[in-house]
C-alpha atoms as a PDB file:
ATOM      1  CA  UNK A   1      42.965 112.430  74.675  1.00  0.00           C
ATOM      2  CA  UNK A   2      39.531 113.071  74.580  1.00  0.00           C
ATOM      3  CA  UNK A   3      36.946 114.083  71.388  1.00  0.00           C
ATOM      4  CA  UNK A   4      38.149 117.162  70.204  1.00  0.00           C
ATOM      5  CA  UNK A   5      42.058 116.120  70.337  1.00  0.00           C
ATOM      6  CA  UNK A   6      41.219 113.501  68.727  1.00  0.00           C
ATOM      7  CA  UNK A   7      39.787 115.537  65.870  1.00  0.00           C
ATOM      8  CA  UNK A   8      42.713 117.722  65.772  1.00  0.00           C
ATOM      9  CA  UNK A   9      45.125 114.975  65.205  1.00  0.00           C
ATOM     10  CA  UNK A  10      43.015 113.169  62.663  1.00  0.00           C
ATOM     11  CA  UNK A  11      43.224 116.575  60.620  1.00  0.00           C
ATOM     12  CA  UNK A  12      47.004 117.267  61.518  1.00  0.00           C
ATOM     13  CA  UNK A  13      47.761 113.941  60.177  1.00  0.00           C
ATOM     14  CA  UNK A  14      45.481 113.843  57.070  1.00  0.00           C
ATOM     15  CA  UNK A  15      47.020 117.559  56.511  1.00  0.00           C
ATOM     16  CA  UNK A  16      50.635 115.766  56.199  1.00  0.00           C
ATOM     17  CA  UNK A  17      49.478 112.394  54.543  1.00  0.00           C
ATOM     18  CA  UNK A  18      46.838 114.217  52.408  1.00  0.00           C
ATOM     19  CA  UNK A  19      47.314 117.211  50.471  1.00  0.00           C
ATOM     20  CA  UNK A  20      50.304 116.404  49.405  1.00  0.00           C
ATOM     21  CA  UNK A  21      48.188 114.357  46.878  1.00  0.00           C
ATOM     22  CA  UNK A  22      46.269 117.438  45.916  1.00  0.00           C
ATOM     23  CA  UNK A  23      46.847 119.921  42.754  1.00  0.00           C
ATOM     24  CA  UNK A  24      45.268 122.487  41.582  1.00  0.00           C
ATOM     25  CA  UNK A  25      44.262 122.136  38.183  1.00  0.00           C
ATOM     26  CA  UNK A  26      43.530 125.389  35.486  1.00  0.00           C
ATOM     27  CA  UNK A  27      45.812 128.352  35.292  1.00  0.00           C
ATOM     28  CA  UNK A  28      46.717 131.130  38.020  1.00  0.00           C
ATOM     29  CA  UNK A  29      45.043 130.063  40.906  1.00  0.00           C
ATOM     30  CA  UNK A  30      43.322 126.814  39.410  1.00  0.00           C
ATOM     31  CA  UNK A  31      39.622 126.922  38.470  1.00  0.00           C
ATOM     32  CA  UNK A  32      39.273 123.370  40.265  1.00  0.00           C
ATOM     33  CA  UNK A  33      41.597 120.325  41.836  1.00  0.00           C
ATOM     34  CA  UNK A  34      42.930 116.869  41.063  1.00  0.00           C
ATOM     35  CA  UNK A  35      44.392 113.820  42.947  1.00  0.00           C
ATOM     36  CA  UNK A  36      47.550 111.876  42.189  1.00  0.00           C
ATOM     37  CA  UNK A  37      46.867 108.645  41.727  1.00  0.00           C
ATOM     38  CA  UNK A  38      50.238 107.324  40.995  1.00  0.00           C
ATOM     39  CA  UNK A  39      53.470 108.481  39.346  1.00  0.00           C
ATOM     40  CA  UNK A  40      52.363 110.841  36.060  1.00  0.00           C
ATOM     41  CA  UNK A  41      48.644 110.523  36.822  1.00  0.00           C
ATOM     42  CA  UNK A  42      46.325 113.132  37.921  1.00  0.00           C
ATOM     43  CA  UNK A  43      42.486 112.536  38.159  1.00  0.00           C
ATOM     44  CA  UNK A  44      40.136 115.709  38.465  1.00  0.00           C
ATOM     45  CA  UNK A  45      36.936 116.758  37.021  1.00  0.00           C
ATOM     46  CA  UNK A  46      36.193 117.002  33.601  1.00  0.00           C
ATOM     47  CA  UNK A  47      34.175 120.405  33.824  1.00  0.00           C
ATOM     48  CA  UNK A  48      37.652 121.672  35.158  1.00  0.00           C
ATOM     49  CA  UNK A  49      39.167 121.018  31.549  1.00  0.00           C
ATOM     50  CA  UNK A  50      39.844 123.536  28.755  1.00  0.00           C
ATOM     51  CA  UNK A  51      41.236 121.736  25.864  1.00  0.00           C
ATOM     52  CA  UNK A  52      43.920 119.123  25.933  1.00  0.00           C
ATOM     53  CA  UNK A  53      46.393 120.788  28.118  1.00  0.00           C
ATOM     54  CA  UNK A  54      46.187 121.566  31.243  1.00  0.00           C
ATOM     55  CA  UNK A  55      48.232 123.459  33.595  1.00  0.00           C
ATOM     56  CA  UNK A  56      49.220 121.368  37.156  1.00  0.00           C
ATOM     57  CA  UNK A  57      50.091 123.399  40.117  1.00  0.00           C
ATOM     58  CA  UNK A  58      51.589 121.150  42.891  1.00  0.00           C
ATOM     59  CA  UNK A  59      51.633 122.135  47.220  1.00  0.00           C
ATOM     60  CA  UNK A  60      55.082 123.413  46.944  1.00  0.00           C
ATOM     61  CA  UNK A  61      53.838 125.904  43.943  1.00  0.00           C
ATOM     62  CA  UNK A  62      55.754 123.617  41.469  1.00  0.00           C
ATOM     63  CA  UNK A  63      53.684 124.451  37.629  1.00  0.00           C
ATOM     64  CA  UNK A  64      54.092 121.773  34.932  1.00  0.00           C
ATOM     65  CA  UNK A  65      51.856 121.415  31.656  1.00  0.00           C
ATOM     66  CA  UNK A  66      49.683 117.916  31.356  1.00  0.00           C
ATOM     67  CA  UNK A  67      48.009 116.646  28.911  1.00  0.00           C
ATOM     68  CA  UNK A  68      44.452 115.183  28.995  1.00  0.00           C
ATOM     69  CA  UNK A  69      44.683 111.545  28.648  1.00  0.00           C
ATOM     70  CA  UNK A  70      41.262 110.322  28.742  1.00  0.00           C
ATOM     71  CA  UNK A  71      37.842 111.849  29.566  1.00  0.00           C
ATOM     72  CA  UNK A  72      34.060 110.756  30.636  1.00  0.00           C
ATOM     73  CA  UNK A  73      32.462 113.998  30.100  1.00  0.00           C
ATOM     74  CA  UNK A  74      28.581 112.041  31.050  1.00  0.00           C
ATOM     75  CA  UNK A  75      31.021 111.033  34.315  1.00  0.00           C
ATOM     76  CA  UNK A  76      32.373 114.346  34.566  1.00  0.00           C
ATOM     77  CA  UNK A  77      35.848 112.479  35.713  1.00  0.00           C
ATOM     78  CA  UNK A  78      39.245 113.013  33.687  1.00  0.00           C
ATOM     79  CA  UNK A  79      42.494 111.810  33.623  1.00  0.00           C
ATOM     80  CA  UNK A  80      45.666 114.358  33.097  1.00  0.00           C
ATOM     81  CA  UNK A  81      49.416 112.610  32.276  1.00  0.00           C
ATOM     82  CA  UNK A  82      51.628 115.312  34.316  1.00  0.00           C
ATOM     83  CA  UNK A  83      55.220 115.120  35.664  1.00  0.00           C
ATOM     84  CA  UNK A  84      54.169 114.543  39.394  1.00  0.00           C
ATOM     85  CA  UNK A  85      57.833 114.194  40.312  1.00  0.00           C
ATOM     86  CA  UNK A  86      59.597 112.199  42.361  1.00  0.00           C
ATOM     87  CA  UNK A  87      58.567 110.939  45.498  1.00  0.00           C
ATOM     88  CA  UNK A  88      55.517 112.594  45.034  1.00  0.00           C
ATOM     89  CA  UNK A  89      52.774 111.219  47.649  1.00  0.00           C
ATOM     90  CA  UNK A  90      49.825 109.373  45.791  1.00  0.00           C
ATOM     91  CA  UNK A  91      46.348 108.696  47.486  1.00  0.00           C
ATOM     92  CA  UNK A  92      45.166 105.580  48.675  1.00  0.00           C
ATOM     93  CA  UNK A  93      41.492 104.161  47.747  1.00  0.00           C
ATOM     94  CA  UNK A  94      39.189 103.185  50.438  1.00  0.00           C
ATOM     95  CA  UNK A  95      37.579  99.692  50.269  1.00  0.00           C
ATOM     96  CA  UNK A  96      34.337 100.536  50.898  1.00  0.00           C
ATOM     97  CA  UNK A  97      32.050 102.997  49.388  1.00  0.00           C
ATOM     98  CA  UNK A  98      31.058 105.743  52.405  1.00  0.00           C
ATOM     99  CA  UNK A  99      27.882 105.068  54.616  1.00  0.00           C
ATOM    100  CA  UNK A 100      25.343 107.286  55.934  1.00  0.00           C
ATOM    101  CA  UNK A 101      26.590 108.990  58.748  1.00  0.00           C
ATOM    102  CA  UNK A 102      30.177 108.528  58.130  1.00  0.00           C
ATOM    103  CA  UNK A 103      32.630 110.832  59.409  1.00  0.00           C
ATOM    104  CA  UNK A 104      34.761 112.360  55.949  1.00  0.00           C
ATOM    105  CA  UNK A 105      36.996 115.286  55.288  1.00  0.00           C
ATOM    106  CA  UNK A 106      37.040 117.038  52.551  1.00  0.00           C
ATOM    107  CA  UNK A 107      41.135 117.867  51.419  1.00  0.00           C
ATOM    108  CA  UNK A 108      42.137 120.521  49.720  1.00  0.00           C
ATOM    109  CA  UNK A 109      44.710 123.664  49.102  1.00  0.00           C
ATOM    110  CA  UNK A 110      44.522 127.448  50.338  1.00  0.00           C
ATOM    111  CA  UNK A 111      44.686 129.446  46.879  1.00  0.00           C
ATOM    112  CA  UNK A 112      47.660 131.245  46.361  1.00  0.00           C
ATOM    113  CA  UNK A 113      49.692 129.775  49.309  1.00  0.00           C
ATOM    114  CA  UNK A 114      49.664 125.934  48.969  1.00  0.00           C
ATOM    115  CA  UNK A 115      48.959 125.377  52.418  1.00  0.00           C
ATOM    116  CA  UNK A 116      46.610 121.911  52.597  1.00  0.00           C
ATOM    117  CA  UNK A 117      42.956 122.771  53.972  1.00  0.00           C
ATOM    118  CA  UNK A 118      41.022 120.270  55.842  1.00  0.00           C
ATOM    119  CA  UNK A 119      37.533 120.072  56.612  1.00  0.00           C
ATOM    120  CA  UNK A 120      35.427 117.899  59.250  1.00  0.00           C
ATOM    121  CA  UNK A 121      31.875 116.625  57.951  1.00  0.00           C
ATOM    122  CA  UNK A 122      29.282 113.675  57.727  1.00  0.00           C
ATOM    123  CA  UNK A 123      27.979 111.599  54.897  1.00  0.00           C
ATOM    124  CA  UNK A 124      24.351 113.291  54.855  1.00  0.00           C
ATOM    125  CA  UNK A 125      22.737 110.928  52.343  1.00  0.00           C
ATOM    126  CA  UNK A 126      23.886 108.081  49.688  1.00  0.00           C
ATOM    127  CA  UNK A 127      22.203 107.131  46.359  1.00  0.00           C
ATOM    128  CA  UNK A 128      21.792 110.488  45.267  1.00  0.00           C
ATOM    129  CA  UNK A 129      21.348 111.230  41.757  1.00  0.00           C
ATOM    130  CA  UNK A 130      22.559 114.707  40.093  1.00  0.00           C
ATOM    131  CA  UNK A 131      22.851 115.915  36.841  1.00  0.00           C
ATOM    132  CA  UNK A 132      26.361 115.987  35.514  1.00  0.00           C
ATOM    133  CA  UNK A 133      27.971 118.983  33.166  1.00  0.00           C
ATOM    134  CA  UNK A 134      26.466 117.707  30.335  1.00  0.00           C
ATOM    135  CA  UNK A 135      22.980 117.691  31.478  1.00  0.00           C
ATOM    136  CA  UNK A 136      23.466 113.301  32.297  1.00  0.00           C
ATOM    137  CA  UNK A 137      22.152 112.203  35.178  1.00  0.00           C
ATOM    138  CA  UNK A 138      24.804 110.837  37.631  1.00  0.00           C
ATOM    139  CA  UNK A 139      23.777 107.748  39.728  1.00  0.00           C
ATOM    140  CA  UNK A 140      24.848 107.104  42.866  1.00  0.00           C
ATOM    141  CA  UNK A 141      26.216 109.759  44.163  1.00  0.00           C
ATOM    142  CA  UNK A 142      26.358 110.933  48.064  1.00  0.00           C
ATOM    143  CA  UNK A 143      25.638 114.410  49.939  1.00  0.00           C
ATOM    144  CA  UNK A 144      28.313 115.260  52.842  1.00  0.00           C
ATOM    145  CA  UNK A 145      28.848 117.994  54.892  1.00  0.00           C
ATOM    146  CA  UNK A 146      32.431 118.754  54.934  1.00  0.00           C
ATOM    147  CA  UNK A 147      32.773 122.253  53.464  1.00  0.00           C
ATOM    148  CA  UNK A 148      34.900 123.001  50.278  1.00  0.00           C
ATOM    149  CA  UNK A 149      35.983 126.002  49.027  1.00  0.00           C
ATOM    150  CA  UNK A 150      35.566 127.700  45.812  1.00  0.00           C
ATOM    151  CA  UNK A 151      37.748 125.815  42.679  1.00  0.00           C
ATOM    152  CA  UNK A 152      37.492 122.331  45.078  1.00  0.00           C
ATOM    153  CA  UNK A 153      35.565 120.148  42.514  1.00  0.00           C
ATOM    154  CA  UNK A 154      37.568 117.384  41.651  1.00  0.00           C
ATOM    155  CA  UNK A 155      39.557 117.123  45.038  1.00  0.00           C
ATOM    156  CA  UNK A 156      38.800 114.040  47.296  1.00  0.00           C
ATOM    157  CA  UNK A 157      36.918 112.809  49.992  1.00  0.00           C
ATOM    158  CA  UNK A 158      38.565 111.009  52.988  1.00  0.00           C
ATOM    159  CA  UNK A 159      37.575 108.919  55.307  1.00  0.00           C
ATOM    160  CA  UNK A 160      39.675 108.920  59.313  1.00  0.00           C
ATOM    161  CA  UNK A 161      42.450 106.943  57.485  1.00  0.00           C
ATOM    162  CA  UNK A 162      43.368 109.465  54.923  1.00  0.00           C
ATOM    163  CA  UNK A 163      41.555 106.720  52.047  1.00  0.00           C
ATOM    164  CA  UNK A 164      39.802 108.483  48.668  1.00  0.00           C
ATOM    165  CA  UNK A 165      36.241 107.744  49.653  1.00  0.00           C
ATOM    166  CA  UNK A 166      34.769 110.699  46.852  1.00  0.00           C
ATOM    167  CA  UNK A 167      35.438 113.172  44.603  1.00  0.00           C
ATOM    168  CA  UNK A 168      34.069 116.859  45.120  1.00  0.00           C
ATOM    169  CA  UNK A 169      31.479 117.935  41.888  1.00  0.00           C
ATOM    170  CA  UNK A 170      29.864 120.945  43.249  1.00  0.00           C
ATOM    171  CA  UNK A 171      27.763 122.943  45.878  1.00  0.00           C
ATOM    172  CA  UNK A 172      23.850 122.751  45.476  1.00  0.00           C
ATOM    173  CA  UNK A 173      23.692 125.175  48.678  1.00  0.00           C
ATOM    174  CA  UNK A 174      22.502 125.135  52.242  1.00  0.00           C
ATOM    175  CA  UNK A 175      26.314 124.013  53.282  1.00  0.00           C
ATOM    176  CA  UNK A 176      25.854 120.494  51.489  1.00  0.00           C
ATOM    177  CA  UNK A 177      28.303 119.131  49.034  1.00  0.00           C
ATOM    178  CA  UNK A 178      27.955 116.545  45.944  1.00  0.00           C
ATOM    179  CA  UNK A 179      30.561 114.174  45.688  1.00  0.00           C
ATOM    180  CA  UNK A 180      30.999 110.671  43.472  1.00  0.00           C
ATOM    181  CA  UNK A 181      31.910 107.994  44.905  1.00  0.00           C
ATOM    182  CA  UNK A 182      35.541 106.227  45.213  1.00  0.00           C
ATOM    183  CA  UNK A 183      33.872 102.980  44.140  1.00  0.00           C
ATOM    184  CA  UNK A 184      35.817  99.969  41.993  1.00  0.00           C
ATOM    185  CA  UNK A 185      34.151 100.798  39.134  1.00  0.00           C
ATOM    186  CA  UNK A 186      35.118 104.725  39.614  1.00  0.00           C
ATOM    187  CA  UNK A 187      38.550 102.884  39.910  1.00  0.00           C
ATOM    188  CA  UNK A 188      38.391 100.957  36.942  1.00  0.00           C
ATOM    189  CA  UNK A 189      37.133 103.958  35.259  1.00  0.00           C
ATOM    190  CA  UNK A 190      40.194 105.824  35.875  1.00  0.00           C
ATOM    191  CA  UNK A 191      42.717 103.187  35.119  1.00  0.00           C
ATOM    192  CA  UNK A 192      40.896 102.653  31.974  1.00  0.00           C
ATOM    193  CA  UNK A 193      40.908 106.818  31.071  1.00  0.00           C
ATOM    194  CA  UNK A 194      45.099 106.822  32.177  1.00  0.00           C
ATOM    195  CA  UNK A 195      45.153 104.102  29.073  1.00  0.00           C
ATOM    196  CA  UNK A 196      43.699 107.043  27.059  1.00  0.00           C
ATOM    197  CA  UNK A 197      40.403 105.177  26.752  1.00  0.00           C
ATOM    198  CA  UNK A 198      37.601 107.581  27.075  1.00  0.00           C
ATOM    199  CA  UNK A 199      34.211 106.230  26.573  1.00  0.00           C
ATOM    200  CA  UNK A 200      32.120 106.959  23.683  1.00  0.00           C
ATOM    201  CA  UNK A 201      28.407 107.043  23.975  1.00  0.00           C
ATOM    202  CA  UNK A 202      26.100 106.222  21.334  1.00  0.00           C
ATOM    203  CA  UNK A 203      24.387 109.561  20.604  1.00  0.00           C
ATOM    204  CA  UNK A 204      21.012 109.674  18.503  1.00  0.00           C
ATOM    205  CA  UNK A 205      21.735 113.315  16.847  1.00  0.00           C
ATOM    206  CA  UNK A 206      18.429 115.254  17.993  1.00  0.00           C
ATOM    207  CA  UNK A 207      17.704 117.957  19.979  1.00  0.00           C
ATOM    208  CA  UNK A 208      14.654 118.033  21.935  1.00  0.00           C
ATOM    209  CA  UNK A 209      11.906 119.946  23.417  1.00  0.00           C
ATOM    210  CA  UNK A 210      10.616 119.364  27.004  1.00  0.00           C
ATOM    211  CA  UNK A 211       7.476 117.239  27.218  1.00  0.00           C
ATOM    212  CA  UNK A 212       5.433 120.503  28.878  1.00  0.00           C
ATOM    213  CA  UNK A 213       6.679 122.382  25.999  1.00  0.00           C
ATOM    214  CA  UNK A 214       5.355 119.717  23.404  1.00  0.00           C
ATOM    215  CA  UNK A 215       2.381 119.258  25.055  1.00  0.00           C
ATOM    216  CA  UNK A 216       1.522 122.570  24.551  1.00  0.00           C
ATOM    217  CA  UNK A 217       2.647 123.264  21.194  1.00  0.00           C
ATOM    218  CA  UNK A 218       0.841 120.575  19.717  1.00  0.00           C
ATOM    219  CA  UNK A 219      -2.052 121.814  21.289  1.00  0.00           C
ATOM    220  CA  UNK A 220      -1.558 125.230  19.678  1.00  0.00           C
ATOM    221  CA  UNK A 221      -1.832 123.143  16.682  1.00  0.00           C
ATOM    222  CA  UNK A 222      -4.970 121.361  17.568  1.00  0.00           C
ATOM    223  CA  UNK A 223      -3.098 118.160  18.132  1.00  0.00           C
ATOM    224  CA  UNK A 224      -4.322 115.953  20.958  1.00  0.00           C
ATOM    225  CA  UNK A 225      -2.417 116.222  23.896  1.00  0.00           C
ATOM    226  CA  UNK A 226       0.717 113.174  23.944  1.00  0.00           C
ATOM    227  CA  UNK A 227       3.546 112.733  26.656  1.00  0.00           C
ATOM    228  CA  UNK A 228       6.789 112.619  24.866  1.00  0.00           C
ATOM    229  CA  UNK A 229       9.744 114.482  23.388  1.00  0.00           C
ATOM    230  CA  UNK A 230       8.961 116.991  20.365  1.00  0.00           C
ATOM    231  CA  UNK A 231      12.091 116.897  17.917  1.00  0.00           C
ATOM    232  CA  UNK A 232      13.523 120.898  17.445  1.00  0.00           C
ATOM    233  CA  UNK A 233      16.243 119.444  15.112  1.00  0.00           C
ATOM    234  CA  UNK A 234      18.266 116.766  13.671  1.00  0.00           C
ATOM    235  CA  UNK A 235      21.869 116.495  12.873  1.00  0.00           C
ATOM    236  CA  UNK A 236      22.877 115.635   9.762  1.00  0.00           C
ATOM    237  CA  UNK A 237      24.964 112.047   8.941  1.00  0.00           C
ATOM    238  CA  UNK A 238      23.768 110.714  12.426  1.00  0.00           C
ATOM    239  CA  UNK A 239      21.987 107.643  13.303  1.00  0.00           C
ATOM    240  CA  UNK A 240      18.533 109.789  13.885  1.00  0.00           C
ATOM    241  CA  UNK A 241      18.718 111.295  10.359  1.00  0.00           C
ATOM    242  CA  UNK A 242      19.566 107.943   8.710  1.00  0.00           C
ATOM    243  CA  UNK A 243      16.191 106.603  10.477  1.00  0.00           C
ATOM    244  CA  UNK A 244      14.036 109.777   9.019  1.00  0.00           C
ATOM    245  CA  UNK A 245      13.656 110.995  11.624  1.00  0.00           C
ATOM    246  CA  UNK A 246      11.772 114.750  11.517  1.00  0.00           C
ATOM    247  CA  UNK A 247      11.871 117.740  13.199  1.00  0.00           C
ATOM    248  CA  UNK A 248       8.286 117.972  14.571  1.00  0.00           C
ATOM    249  CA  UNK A 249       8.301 114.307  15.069  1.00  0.00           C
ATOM    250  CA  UNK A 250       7.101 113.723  19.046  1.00  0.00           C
ATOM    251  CA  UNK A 251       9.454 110.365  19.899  1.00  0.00           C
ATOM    252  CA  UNK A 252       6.401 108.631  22.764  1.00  0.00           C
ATOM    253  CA  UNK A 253       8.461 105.081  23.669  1.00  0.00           C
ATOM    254  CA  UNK A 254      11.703 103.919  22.908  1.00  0.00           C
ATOM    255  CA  UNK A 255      12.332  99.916  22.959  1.00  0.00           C
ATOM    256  CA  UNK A 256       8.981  99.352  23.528  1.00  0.00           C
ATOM    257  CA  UNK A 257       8.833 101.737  26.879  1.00  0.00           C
ATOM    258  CA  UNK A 258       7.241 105.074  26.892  1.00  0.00           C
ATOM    259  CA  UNK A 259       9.207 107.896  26.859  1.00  0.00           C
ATOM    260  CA  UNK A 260       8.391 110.815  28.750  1.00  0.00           C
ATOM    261  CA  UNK A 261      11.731 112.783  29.540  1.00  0.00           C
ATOM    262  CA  UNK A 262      15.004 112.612  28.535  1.00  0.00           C
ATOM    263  CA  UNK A 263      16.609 110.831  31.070  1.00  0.00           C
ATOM    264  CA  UNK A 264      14.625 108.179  29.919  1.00  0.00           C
ATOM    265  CA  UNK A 265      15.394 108.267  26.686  1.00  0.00           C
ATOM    266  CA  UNK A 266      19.235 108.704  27.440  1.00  0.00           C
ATOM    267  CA  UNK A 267      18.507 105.469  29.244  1.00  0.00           C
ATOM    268  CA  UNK A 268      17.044 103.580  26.265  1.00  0.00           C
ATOM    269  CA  UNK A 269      19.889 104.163  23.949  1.00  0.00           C
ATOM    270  CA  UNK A 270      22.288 103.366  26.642  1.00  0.00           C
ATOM    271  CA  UNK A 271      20.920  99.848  26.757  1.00  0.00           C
ATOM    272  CA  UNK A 272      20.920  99.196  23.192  1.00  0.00           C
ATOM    273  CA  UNK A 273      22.235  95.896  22.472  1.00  0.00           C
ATOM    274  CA  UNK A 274      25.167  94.549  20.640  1.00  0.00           C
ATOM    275  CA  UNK A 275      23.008  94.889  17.298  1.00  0.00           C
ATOM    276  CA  UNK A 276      22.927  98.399  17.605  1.00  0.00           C
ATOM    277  CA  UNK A 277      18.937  98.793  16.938  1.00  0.00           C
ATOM    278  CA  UNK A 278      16.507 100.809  18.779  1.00  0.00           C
ATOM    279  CA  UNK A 279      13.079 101.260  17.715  1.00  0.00           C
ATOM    280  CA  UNK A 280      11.378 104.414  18.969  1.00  0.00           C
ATOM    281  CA  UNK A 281       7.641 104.937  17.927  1.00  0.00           C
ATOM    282  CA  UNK A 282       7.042 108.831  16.806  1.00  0.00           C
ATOM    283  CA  UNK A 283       4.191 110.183  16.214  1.00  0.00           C
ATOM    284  CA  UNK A 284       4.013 112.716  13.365  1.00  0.00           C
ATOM    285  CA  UNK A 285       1.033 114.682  12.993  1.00  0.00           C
ATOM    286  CA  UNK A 286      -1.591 112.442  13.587  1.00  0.00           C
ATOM    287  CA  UNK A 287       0.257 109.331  12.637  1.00  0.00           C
ATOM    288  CA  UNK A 288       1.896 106.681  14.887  1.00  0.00           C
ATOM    289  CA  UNK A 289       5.223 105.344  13.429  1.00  0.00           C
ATOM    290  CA  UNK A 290       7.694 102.805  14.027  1.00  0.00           C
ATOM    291  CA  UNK A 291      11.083 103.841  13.184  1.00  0.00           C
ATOM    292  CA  UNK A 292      14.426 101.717  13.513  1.00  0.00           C
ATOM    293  CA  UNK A 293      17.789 103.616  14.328  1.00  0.00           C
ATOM    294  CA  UNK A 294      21.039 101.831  13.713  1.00  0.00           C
ATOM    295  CA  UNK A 295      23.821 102.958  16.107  1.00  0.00           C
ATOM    296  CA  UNK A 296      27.706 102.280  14.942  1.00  0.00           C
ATOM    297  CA  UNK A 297      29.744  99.464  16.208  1.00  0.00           C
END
């Protein structure tokens, strides 16, 4: 059998093995997909999620209702309890997280007919960062070449061996492909959301102006010119307001680092300790402060 009859059994089989693992998720035709992970459990996107219930189309065009168990919106993975029914086929998870270069096919269903598609690319580059629904930066993410169709996000990645080596986000263009990868702590991640144990992230309760956008501002003030992140408003009852913190105040390090975008600041009060404190220094007006937040256990 040479090359290309290889290929075409590779697909036949992954076709059979496959997508019966793969739902569409949303009404009608679906507005993404998901992957059964086991009996009752579906894991998708969580930009694919309208409330907490979810309509499950199956291959066969079987519809049930789920209901959203658990959710990392920063991750933008989710976990939907949904009758799966019996002997439904479940997806196995690769070992190894995909290399550059690797051969991967991207699985997923025909709108409207059920019928499993199946899709022949490369690993194109690993590492890759990209920002996530909710404006987070996701690490660690890898670019393939396997084409998807529209309402795909959330549907896996396989290596030859029919093994979850991604999940589909999103299209940047050019025919390349974002996907996250079927690492263990993905894995864990997902056992941990099919508990009904989303994550909660401590948020400061600002929002924020761009550090070009400061810049200038202050300098239509006749400030000098500062890199950091101008505050446009604070929410009340959160940990920023219970500092004093100001709208107008210009936040330029954060646990002793400077702070010059967001993601860095994201980063900061990710890494707050199990005292809950971060100092940020803000400068207001022409003043330098120091100013402690206290996060929530």
């Amino acid at each position: 059998m040479g090359v290309l009859g290889e290929l075409e059994a590779v697909a036949g089989r992954l076709a059979a093995s496959v997508g019966p693992s793969v739902v569409r998720v949303g009404r009608d035709l679906g507005r993404g997909a998901g992957i059964v992970l086991g009996p009752g459990v579906v894991l998708t996107s969580a930009h694919n999620l309208r409330g907490q219930e979810v309509t499950v189309t199956f291959p066969g065009g079987r519809r049930v209702v789920g209901e959203v168990k658990g959710v990392d919106a920063e991750g933008d993975v989710a976990v939907v309890a949904a009758d799966t029914g019996p002997g439904t086929a479940s997806i196995e998870w690769a070992e190894a997280a995909p290399a550059l270069g690797q051969a991967v096919f991207s699985v997923g269903s025909i709108p409207g007919s059920g019928s499993p598609r199946v899709t022949l690319g490369a690993v194109s580059a690993v590492g890759v960062a990209f920002r996530g629904p909710t404006g987070r930066l996701i690490a660690d993410g890898f670019e393939h070449t396997a084409m998807v169709g529209r309402g795909s996000s959330g549907g896996p990645v396989v290596d030859g061996e029919g093994r979850l080596v991604g999940i589909n986000t999103h299209r940047p263009g050019d025919g390349f492909y974002l996907a996250i990868p079927a690492s263990g702590a993905l894995r864990a991640r997902a056992e941990a959301l099919a508990r009904g144990e989303s994550p909660a992230r401590r948020r400061l309760g600002i929002a924020l102006t761009p550090s070009h956008v400061a810049a200038r501002l202050r300098s239509a003030v006749g400030l000098p010119p500062r890199p950091g992140l101008l505050v446009r408003d604070v929410a009340p009852e959160t940990p920023a307001a219970a500092a004093g913190i100001q709208r107008g105040d210009l936040i330029v390090a954060a646990g002793g680092s400077p702070v010059e975008s967001l993601d860095g600041l994201l980063a900061a009060v990710d890494s707050v300790g199990p005292d809950g404190r971060l100092t940020l220094a803000v400068v207001r007006g022409a003043e330098e402060l120091a100013v402690d937040v206290v996060f929530a256990a």
